[in-house]
PDB file of N, CA and C in Angstrom:
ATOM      1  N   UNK A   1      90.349  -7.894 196.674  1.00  0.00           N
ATOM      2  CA  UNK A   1      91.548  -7.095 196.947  1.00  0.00           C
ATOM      3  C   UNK A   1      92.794  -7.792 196.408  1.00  0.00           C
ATOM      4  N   UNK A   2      92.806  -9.224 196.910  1.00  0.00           N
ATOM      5  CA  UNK A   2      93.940  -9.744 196.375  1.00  0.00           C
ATOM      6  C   UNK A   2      94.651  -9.965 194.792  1.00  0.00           C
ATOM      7  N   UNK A   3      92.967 -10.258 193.755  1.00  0.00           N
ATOM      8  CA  UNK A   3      92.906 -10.013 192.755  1.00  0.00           C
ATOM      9  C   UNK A   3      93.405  -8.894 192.148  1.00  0.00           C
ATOM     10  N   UNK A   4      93.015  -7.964 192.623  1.00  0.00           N
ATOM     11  CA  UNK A   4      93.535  -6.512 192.122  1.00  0.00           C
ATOM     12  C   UNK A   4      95.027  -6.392 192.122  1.00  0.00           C
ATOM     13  N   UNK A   5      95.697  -6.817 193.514  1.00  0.00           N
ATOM     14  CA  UNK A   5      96.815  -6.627 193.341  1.00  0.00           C
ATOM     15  C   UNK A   5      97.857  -7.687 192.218  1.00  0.00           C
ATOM     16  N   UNK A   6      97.423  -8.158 192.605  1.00  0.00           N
ATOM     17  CA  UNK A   6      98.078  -9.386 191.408  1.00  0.00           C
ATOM     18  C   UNK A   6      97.765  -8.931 189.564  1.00  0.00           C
ATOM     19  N   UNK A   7      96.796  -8.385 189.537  1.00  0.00           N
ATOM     20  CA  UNK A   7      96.510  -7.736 187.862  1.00  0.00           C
ATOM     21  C   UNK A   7      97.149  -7.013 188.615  1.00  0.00           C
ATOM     22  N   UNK A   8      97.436  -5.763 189.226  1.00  0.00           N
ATOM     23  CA  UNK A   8      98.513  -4.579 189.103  1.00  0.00           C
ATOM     24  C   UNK A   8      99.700  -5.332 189.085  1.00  0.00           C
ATOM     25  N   UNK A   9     100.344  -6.228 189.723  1.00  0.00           N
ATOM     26  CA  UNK A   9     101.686  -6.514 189.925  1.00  0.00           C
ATOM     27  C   UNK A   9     102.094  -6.866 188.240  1.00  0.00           C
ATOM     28  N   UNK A  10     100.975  -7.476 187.660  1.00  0.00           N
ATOM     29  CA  UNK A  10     101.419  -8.114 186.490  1.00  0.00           C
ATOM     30  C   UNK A  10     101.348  -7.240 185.466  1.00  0.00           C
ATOM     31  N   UNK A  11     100.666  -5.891 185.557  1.00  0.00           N
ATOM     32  CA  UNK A  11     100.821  -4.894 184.601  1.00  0.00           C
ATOM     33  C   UNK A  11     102.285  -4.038 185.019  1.00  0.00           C
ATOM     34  N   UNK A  12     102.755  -4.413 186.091  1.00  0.00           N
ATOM     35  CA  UNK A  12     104.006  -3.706 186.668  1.00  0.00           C
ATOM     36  C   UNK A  12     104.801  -4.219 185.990  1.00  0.00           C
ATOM     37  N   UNK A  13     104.655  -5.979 185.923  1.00  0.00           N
ATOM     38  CA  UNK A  13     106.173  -6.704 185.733  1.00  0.00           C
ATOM     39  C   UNK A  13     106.434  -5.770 184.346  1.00  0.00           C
ATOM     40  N   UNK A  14     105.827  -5.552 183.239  1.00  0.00           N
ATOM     41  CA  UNK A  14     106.225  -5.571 181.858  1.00  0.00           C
ATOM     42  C   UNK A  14     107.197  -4.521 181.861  1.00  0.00           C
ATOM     43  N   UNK A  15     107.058  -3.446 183.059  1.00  0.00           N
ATOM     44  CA  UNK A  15     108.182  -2.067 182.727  1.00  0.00           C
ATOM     45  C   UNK A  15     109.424  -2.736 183.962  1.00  0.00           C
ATOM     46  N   UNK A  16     110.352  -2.937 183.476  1.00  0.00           N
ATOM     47  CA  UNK A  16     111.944  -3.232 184.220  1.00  0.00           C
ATOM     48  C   UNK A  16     111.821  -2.627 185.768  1.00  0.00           C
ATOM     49  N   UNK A  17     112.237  -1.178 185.232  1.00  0.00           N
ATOM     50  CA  UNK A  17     111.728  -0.336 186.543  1.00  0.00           C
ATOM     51  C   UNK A  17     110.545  -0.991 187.285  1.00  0.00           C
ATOM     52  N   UNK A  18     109.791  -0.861 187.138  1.00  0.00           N
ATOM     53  CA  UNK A  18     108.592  -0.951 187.878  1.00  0.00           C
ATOM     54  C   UNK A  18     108.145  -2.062 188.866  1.00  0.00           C
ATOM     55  N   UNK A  19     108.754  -3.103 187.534  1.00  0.00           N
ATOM     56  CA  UNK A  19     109.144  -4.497 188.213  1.00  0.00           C
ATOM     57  C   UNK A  19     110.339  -4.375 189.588  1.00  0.00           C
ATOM     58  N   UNK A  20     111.255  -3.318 189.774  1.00  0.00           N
ATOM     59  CA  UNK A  20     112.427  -3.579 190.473  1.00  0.00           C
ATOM     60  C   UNK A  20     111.667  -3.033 191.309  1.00  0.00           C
ATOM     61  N   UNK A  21     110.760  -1.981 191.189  1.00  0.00           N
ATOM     62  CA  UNK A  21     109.940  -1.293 192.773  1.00  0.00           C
ATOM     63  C   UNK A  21     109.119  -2.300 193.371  1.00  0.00           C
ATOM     64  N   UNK A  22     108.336  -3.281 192.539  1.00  0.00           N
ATOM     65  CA  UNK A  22     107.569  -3.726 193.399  1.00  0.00           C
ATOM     66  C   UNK A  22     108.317  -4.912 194.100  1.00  0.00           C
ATOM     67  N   UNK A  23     108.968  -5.193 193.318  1.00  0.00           N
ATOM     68  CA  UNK A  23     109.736  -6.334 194.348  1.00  0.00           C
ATOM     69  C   UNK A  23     110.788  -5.990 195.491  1.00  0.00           C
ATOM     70  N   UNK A  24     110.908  -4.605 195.385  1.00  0.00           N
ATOM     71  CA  UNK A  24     111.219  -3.922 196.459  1.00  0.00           C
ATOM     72  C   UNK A  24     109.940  -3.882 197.303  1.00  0.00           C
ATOM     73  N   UNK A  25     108.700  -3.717 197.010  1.00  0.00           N
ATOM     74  CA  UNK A  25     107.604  -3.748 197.937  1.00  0.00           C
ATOM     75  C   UNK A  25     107.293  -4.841 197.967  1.00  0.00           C
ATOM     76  N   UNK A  26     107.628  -5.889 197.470  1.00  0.00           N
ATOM     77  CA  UNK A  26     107.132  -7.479 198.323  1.00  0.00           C
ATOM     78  C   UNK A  26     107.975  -7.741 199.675  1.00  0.00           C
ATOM     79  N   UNK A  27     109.318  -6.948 199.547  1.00  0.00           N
ATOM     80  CA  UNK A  27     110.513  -7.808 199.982  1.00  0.00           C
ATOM     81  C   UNK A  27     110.226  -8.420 201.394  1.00  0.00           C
ATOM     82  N   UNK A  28     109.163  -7.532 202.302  1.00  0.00           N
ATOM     83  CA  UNK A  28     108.592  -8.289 203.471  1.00  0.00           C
ATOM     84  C   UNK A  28     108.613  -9.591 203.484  1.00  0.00           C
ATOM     85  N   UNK A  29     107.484 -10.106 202.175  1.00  0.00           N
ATOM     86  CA  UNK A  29     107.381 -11.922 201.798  1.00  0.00           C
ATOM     87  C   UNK A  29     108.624 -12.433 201.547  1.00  0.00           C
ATOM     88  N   UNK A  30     109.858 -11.740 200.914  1.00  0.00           N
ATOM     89  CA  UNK A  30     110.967 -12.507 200.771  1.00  0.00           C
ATOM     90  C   UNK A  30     111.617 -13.030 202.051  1.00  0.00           C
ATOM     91  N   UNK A  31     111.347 -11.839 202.587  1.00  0.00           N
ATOM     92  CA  UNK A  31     111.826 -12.082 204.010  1.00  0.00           C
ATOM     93  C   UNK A  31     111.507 -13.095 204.776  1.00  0.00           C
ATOM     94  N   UNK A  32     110.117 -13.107 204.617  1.00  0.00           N
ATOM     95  CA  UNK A  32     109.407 -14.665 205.793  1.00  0.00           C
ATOM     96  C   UNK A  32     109.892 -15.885 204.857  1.00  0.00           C
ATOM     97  N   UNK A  33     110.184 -15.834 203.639  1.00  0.00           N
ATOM     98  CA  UNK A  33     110.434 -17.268 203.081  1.00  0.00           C
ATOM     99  C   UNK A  33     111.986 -17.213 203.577  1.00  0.00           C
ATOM    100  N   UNK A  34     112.647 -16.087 204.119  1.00  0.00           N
ATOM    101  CA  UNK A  34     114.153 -16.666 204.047  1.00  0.00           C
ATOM    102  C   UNK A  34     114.826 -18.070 204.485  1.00  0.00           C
ATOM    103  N   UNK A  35     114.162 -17.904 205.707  1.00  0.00           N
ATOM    104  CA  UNK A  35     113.802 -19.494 206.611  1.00  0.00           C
ATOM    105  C   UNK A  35     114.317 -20.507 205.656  1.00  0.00           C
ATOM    106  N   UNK A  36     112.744 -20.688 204.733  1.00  0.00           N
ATOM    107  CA  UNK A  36     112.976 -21.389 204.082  1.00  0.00           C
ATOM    108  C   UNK A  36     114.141 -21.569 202.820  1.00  0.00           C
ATOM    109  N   UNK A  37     114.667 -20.769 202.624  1.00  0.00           N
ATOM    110  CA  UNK A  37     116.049 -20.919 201.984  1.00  0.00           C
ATOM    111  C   UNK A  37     117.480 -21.371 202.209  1.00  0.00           C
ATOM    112  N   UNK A  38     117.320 -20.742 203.892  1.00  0.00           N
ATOM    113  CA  UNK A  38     118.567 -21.372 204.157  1.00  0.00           C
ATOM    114  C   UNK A  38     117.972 -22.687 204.670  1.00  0.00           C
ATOM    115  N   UNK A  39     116.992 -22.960 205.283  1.00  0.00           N
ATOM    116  CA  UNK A  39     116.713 -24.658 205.415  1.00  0.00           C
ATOM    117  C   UNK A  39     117.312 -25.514 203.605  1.00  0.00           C
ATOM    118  N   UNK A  40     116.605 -24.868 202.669  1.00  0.00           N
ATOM    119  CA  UNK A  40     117.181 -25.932 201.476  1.00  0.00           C
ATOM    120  C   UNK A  40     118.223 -25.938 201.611  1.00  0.00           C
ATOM    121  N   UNK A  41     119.530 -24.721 201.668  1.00  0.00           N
ATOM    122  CA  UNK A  41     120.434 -24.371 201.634  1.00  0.00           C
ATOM    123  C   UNK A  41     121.606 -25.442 202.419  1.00  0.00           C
ATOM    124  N   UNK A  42     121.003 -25.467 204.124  1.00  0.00           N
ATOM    125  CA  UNK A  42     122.211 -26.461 204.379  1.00  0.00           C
ATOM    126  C   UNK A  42     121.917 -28.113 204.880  1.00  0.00           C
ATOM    127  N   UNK A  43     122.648 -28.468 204.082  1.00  0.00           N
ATOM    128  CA  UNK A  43     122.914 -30.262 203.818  1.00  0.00           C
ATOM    129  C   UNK A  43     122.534 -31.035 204.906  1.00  0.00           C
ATOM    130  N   UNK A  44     121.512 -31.743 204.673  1.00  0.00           N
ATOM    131  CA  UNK A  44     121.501 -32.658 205.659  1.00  0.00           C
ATOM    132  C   UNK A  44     121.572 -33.707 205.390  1.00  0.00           C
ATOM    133  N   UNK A  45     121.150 -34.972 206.348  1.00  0.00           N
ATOM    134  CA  UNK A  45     121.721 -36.730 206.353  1.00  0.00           C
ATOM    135  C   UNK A  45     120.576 -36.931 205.880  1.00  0.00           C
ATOM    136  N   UNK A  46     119.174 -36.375 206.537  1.00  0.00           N
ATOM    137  CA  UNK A  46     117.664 -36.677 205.701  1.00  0.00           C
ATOM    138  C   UNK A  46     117.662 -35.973 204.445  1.00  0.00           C
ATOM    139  N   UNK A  47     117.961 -37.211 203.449  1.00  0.00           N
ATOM    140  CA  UNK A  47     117.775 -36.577 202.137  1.00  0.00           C
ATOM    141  C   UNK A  47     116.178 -36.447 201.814  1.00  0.00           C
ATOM    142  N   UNK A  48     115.228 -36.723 202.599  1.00  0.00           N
ATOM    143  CA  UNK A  48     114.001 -36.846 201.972  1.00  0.00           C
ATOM    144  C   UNK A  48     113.158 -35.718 202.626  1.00  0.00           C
ATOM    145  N   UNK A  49     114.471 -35.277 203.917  1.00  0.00           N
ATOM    146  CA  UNK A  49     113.485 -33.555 204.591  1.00  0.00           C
ATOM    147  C   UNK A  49     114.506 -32.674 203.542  1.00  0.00           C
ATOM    148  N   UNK A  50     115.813 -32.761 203.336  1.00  0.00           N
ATOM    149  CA  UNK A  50     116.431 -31.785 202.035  1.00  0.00           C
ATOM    150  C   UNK A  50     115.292 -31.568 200.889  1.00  0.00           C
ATOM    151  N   UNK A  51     114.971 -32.442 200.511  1.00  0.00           N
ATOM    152  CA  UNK A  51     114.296 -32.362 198.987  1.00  0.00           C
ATOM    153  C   UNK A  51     112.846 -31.997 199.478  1.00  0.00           C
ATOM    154  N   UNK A  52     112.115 -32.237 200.960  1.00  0.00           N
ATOM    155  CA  UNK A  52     111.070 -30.905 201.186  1.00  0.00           C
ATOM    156  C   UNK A  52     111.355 -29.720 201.520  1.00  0.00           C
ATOM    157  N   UNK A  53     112.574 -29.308 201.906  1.00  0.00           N
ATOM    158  CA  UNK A  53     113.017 -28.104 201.794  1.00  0.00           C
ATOM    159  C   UNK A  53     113.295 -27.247 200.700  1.00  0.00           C
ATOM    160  N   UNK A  54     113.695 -28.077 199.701  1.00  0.00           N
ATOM    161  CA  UNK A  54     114.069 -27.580 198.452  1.00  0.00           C
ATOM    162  C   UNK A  54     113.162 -27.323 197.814  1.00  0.00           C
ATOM    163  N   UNK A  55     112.243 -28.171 197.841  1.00  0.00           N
ATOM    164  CA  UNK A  55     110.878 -27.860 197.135  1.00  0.00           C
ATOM    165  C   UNK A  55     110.184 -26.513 197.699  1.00  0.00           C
ATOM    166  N   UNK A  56     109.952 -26.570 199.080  1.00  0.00           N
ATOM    167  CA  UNK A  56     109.595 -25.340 199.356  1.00  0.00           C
ATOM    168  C   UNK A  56     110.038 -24.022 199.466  1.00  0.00           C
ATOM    169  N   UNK A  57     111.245 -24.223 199.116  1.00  0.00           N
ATOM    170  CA  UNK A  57     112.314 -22.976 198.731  1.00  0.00           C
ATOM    171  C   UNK A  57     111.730 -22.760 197.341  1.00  0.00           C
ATOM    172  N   UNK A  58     111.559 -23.450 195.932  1.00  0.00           N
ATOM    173  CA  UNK A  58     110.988 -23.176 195.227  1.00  0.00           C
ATOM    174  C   UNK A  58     109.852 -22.729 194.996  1.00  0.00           C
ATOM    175  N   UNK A  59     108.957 -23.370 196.074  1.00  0.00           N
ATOM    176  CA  UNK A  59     107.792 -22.657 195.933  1.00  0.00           C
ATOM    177  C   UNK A  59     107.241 -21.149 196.551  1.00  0.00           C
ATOM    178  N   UNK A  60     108.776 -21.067 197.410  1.00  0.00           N
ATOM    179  CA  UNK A  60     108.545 -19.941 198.088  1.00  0.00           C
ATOM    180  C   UNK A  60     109.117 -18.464 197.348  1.00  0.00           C
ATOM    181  N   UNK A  61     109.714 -18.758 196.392  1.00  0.00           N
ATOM    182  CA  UNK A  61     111.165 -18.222 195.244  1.00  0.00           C
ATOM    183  C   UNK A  61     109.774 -17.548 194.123  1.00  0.00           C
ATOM    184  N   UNK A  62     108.907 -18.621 193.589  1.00  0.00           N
ATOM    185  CA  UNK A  62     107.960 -18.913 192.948  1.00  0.00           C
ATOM    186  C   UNK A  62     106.710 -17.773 193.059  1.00  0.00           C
ATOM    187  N   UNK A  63     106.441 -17.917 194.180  1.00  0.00           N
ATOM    188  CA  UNK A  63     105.200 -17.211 194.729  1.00  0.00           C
ATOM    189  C   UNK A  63     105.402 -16.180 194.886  1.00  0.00           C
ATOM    190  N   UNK A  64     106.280 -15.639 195.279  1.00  0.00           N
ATOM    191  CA  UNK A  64     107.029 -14.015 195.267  1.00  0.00           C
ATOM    192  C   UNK A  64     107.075 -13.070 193.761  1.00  0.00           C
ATOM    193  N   UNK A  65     107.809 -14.391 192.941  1.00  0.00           N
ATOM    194  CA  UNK A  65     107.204 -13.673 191.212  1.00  0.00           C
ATOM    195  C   UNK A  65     106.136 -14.040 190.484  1.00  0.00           C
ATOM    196  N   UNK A  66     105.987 -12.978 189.648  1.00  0.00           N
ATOM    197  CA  UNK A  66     104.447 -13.418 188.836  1.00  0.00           C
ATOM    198  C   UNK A  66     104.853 -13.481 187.796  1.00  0.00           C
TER     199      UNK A  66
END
């Protein structure tokens, strides 16, 4: 199942449109990573939990596009 969707998403990305619908239909997942965005987002004194935040803001940014 998961396979499938991922070959559809990636035959989606190539049309603009199509691409803007489905990432309108992920936006749920954007949503649960938000967390993680504003965690990268605000500054802390642990620079070494910042830069796992940041990372996982990327990976969460990441995983959302194909």
């Amino acid at each position: 199942q998961r396979r499938v969707e991922d070959a559809l998403a990636r035959a989606l990305v190539r049309s603009s449109v199509a691409h803007r619908a489905w990432r309108l239909a992920t936006a749920g997942d954007a949503l649960k990573n938000a967390h993680l965005v504003e965690l990268a987002r605000t500054p802390r004194r642990n620079t070494q939990r910042s830069a796992l935040s940041a990372r996982l803001c990327r990976i969460a940014s990441t995983s959302s596009n194909i």
